[in-house]
Structure formats: C-alpha cells, structure tokens
Protein backbone atom coordinates (compact mmCIF):
# COMPACT_ATOMS: atom_id res chain seq x y z
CA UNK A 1 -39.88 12.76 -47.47
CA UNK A 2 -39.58 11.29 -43.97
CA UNK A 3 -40.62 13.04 -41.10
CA UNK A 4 -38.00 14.71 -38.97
CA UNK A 5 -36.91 13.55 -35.57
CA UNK A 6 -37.85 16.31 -32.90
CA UNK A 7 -34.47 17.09 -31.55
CA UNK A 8 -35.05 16.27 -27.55
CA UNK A 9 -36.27 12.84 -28.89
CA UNK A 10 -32.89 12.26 -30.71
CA UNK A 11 -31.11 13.43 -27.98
CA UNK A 12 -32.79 10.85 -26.08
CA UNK A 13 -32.62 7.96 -28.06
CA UNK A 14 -28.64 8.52 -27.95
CA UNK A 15 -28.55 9.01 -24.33
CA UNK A 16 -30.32 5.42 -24.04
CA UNK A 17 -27.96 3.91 -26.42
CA UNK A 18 -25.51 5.17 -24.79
CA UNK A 19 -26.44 3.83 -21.89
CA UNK A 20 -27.29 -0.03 -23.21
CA UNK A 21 -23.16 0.07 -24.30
CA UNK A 22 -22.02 0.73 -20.72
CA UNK A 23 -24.47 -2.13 -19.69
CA UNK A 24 -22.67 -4.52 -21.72
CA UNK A 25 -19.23 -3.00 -21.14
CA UNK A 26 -19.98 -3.54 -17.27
CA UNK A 27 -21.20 -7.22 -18.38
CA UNK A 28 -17.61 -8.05 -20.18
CA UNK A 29 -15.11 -9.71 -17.73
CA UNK A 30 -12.57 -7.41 -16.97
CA UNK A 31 -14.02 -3.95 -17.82
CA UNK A 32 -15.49 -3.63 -14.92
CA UNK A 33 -14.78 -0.14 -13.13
CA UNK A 34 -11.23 -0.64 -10.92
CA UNK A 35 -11.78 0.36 -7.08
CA UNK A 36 -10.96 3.79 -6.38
CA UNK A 37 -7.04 4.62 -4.92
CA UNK A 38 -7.49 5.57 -1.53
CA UNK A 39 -5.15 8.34 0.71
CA UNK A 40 -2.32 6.14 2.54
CA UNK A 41 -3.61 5.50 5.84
CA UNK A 42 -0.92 4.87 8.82
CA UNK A 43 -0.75 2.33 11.25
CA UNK A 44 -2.34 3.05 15.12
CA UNK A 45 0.77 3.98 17.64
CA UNK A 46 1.34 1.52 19.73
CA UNK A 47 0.06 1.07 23.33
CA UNK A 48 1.61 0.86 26.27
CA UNK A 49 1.29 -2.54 27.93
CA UNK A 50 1.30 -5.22 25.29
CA UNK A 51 2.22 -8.49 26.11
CA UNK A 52 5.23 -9.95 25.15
CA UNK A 53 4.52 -13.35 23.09
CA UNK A 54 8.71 -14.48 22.91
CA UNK A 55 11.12 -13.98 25.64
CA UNK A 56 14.18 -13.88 23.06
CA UNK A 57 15.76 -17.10 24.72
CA UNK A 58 14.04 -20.24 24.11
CA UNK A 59 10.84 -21.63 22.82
CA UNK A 60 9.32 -21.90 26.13
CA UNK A 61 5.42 -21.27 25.81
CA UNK A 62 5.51 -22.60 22.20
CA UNK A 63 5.00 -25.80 20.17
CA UNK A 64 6.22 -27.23 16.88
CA UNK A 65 8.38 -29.40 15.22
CA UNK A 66 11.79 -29.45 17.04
CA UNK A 67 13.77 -30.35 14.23
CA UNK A 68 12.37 -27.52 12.50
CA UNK A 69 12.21 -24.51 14.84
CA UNK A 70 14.94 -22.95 17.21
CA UNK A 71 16.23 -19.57 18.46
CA UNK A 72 19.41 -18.15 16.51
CA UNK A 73 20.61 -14.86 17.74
CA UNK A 74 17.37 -13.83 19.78
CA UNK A 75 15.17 -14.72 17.24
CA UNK A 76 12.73 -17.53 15.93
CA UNK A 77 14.21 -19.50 13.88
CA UNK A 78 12.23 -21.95 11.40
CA UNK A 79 13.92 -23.77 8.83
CA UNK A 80 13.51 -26.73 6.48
CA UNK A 81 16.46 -28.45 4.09
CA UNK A 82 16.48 -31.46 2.04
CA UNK A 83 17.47 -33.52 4.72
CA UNK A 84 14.94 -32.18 7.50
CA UNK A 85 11.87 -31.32 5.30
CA UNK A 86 8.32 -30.21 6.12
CA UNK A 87 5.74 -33.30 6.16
CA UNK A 88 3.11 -31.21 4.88
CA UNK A 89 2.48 -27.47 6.29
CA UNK A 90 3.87 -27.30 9.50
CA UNK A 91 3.55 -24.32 12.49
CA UNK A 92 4.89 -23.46 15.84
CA UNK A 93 1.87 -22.99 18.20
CA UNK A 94 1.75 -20.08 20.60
CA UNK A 95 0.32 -21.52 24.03
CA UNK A 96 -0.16 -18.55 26.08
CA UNK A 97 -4.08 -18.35 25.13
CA UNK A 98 -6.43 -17.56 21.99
CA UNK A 99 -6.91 -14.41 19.43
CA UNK A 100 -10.16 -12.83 19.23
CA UNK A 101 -10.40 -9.53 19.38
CA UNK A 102 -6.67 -8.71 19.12
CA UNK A 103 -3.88 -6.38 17.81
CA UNK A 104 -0.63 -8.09 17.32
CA UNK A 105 2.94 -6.59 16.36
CA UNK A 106 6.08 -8.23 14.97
CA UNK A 107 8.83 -7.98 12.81
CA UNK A 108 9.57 -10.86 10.18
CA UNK A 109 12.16 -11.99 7.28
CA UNK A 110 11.99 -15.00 4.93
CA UNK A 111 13.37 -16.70 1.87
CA UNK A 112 11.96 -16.05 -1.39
CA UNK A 113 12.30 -19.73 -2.36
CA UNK A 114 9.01 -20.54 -0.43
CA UNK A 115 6.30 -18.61 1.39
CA UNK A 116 5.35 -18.36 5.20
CA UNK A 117 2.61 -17.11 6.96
CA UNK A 118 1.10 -16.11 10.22
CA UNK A 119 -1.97 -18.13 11.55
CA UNK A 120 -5.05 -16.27 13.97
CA UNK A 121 -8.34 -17.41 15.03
CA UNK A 122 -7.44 -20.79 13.54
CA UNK A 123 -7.65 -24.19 14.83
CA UNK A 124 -5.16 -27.21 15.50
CA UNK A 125 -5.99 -29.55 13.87
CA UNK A 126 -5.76 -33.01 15.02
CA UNK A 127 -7.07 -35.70 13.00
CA UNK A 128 -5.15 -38.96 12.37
CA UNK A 129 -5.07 -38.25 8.95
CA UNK A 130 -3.06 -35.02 9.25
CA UNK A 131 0.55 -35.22 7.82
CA UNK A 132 2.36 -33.83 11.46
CA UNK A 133 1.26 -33.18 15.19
CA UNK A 134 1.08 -29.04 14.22
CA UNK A 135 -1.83 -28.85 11.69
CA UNK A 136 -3.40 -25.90 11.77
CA UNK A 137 -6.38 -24.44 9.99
CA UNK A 138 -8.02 -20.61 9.74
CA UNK A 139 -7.10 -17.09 8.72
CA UNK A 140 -3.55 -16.91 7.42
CA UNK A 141 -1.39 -13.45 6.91
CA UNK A 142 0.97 -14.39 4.11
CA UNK A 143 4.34 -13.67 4.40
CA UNK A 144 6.67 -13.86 1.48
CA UNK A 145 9.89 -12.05 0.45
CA UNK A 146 8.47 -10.68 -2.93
CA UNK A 147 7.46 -7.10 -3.81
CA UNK A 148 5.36 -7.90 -7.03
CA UNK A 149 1.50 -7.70 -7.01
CA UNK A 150 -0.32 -9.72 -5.62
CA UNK A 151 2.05 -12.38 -4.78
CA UNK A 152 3.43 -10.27 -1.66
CA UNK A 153 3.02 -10.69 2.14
CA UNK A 154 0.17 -8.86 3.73
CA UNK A 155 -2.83 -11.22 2.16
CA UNK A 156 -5.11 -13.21 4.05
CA UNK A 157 -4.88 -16.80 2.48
CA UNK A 158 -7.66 -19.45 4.17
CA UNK A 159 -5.44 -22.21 5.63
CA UNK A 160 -6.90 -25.21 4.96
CA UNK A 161 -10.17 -24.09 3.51
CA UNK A 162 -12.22 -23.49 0.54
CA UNK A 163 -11.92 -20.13 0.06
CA UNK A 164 -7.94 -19.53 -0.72
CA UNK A 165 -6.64 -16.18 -1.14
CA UNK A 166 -9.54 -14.65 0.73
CA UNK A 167 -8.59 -10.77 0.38
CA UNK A 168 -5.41 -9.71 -1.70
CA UNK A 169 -3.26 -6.98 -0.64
CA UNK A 170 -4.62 -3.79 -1.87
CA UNK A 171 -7.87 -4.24 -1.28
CA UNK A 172 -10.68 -3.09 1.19
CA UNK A 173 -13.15 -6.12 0.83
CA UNK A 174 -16.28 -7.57 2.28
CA UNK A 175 -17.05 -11.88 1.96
CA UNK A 176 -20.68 -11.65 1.77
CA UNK A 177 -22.86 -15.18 1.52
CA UNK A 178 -22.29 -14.66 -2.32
CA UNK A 179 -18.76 -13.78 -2.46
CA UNK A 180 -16.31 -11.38 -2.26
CA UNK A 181 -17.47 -8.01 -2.94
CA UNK A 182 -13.98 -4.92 -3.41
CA UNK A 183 -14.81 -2.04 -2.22
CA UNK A 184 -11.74 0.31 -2.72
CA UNK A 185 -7.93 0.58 -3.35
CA UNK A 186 -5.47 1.03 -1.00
CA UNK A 187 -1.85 0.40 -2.50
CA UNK A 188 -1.02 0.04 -6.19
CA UNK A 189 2.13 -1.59 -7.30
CA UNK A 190 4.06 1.31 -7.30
CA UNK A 191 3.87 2.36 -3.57
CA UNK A 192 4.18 -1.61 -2.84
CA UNK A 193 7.34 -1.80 -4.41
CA UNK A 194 8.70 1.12 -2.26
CA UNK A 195 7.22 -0.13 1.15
CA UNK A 196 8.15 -3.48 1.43
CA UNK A 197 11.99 -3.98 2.42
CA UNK A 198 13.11 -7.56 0.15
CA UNK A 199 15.58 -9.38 2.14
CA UNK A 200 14.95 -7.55 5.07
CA UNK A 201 13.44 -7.34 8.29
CA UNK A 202 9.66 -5.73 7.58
CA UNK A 203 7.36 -4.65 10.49
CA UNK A 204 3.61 -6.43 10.50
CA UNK A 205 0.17 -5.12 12.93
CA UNK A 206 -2.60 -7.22 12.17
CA UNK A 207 -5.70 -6.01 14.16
CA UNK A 208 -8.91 -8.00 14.23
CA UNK A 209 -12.15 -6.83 15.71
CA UNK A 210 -15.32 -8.68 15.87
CA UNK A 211 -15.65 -9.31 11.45
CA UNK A 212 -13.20 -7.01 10.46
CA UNK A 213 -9.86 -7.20 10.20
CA UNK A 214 -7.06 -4.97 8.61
CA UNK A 215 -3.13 -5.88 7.94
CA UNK A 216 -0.78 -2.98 8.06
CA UNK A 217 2.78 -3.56 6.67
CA UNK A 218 5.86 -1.17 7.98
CA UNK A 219 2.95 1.19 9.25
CA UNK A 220 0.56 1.71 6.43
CA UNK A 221 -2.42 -0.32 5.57
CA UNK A 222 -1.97 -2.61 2.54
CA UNK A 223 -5.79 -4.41 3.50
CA UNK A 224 -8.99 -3.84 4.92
CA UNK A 225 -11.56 -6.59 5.29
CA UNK A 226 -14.66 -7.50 6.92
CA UNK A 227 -15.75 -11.31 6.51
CA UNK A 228 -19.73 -11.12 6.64
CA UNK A 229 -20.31 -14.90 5.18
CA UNK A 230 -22.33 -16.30 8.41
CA UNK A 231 -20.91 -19.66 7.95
CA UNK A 232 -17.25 -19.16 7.32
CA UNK A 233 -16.45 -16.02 9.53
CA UNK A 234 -13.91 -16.61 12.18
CA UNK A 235 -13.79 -14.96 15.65
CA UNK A 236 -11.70 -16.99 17.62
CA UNK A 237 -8.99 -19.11 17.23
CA UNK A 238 -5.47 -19.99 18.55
CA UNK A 239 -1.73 -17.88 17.17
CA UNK A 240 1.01 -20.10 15.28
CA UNK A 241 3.91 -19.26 12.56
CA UNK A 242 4.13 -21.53 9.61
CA UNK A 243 6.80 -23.22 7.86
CA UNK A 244 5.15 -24.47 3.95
CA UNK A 245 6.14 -28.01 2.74
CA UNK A 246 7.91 -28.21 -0.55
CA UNK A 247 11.06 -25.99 -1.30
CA UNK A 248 13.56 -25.65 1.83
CA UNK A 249 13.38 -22.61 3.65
CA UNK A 250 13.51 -20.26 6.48
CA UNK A 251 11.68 -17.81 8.31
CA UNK A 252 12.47 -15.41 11.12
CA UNK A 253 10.65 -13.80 13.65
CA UNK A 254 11.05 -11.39 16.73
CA UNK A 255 9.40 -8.66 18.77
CA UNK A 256 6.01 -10.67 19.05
CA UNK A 257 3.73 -8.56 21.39
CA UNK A 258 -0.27 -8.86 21.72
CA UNK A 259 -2.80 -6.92 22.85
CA UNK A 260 -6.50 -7.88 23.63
CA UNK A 261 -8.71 -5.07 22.05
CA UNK A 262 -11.84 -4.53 24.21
C-alpha cells in the first residue's frame, strides 16, 4: 500500500502547479493581464497669457500648400478634392518658433472619409525626393472623426518613422530601448464613445514636458506617455496641421493658443 502524502506537501505541490499554469497562461499571446482602469483625470485650467497661434483672418505667420489651405468663416480651412489632391502628406507650417516644452490648446473638426493630424517637435523635411515643399516628420496627434477604439483622434502616430502608432488612446505608456511597455488604462470604449463629439467641433490640450507627454480630449485625459528610447525621443521640433493624401477631405481648425512650460 503506498505511502501517504503528508498533507502540507500536497498542498504544496498544488500551489506550484498552480503556479507553472499561470506561467504559461502569461506566456500565451493575448492572456496577458489588461492594464488596470484608471479614475478620469481632467484637463489643467487654462492660464492666463497664452499666445495666440491664428489671428482668425488670414494665414499670415503660416506655410502650406495654397491651393489646399484657406480661412472660411474665421477658421483654418484645409481641404483636398479630386481635382486639387494631396501629393503625398501635406501640412501647413506654423512659423512663429519651435515646441519643446509646451502646452497647446485648440479646437478641431474633420471628415470621416480620411484622417488628419497635428504635428510637434517634428521636422520639415526637405529632401528632393519629398513629394511637396511641406514634408514634415515627428510626433503626430491623430485627429479623425471616429468614436470606435482605437481608430479615434487623440493617438500619437510617428510621422514618417518606424515606429507608427506609437501610444494608442487609452493608454499610459513608456517606449523603452526594447519597446513599448502599458502601464495602465485610462478610457475604455464606453466613456470614448460618450466624450468625443462626431461631426463636431472637439476641444484638444496636448502638453509635452521634457519625455513625457499627455493628450487630453474635451478636458479629460485619453493618453499618457513618456518616450524613454534614447535614440528616437523627441524634444524639439517645429508645429504644423496635416492634410493626408488619398481620399478628399477637410479639416478645420481655430482657437490655436501656446504656451511655453518652464
């Protein structure tokens, strides 16, 4: 007759079995443990004494693509058709100076046939082999008329780079020299769907300081990122408004104001 386990040892041995599973579950692709849903977090006020990027007139203190960008009823006004299209991504260039340590404000709007985007601590590029004379390459805040996770406006897409859709919307995320590393939660669909206004004007404060930079969308936080890859971390760069090649479309902007954090 076999000898009988001691009951601690059994208890044991299924404790450490137990344990080997939720290695391999942890090893499967997709089972690992989702990010913790953080508490809403609002938007700073806003300060007194930002600077005003758009005097609501003309395009004075910009650059782009005149058959592409205007001002219709006090606004910027981008827009591409079948006749005038995009040769490649194109942007209108803000002038005025550079964004490094920075909070910027504005209110946009934008078809849903094609996607837009805000450009900071980029670069113009220009190359001869460039498509158009407005190039430009860096840290990208998508904008898009869509309320469906993740393809929504608030993520930071890398313009002209390797690394694509560098943090998604949702997330608080470090970019380490191996990767991206998620950290936490902080909107799910649900409370996406709710916050963003479709066809609508939507409010966007994007405030970068030294690696880390967070997007807030009509005053809550939708991302939270700090880029710690040594090589591909941006920290200064110039301000520009895209229009995407491909479908026609449009894209509006107005109340553009800056502030350089200290």
């Amino acid at each position: 007759m076999p000898r009988a386990v001691p009951a601690p040892f059994r208890l044991a041995q299924i404790l450490f079995a137990l344990f080997l599973w939720t290695l391999v579950l942890l090893a499967l692709p997709g089972t690992a443990a989702e990010p913790v849903l953080e508490a809403p977090v609002a938007a700073p006020p806003e300060e007194a004494g930002m600077t005003r990027l758009f005097n609501g007139r003309d395009l004075e203190g910009w650059s782009g693509d005149p058959r592409l960008w205007s001002v219709r009823d006090g606004v910027i006004h981008g827009e591409t058709t079948v006749a005038t299209p995009a040769e490649g991504n194109t942007f209108l260039l803000w002038q005025g100076g550079v964004t490094k340590d920075f909070e910027l404000r504005l209110s946009f709007r934008c078809t849903a046939e094609n996607n837009s985007g805000i450009q900071y601590r980029s670069r113009h590029i220009t190359e001869p082999t460039v498509r158009n004379a407005w190039v430009v390459r860096g840290y990208q805040h998508e904008l898009r008329n869509e309320s469906t996770l993740p393809n929504v406006a608030g993520f930071i897409y890398d313009e002209g780079g390797k690394r694509s859709r560098i943090c998604l919307v949702g997330e608080r995320a470090r970019w380490t020299g191996e990767g991206k590393v998620v950290d936490a939660a902080l909107i799910d669909q649900a409370d996406y769907a709710k916050l963003f206004r479709v066809d609508d004007w939507n409010d966007v404060v994007i405030r970068a300081e030294g690696n880390r930079i967070r997007h807030f969308m009509n005053g809550r936080l939708t991302l939270d990122f700090t880029d710690e890859d040594p090589a591909l971390a941006l920290r200064s760069g110039i301000l520009a408004l895209q229009l995407h090649a491909g479908k026609p479309m449009w894209a509006e902007f107005r109340d553009l104001r800056i502030r350089e954090l200290p």
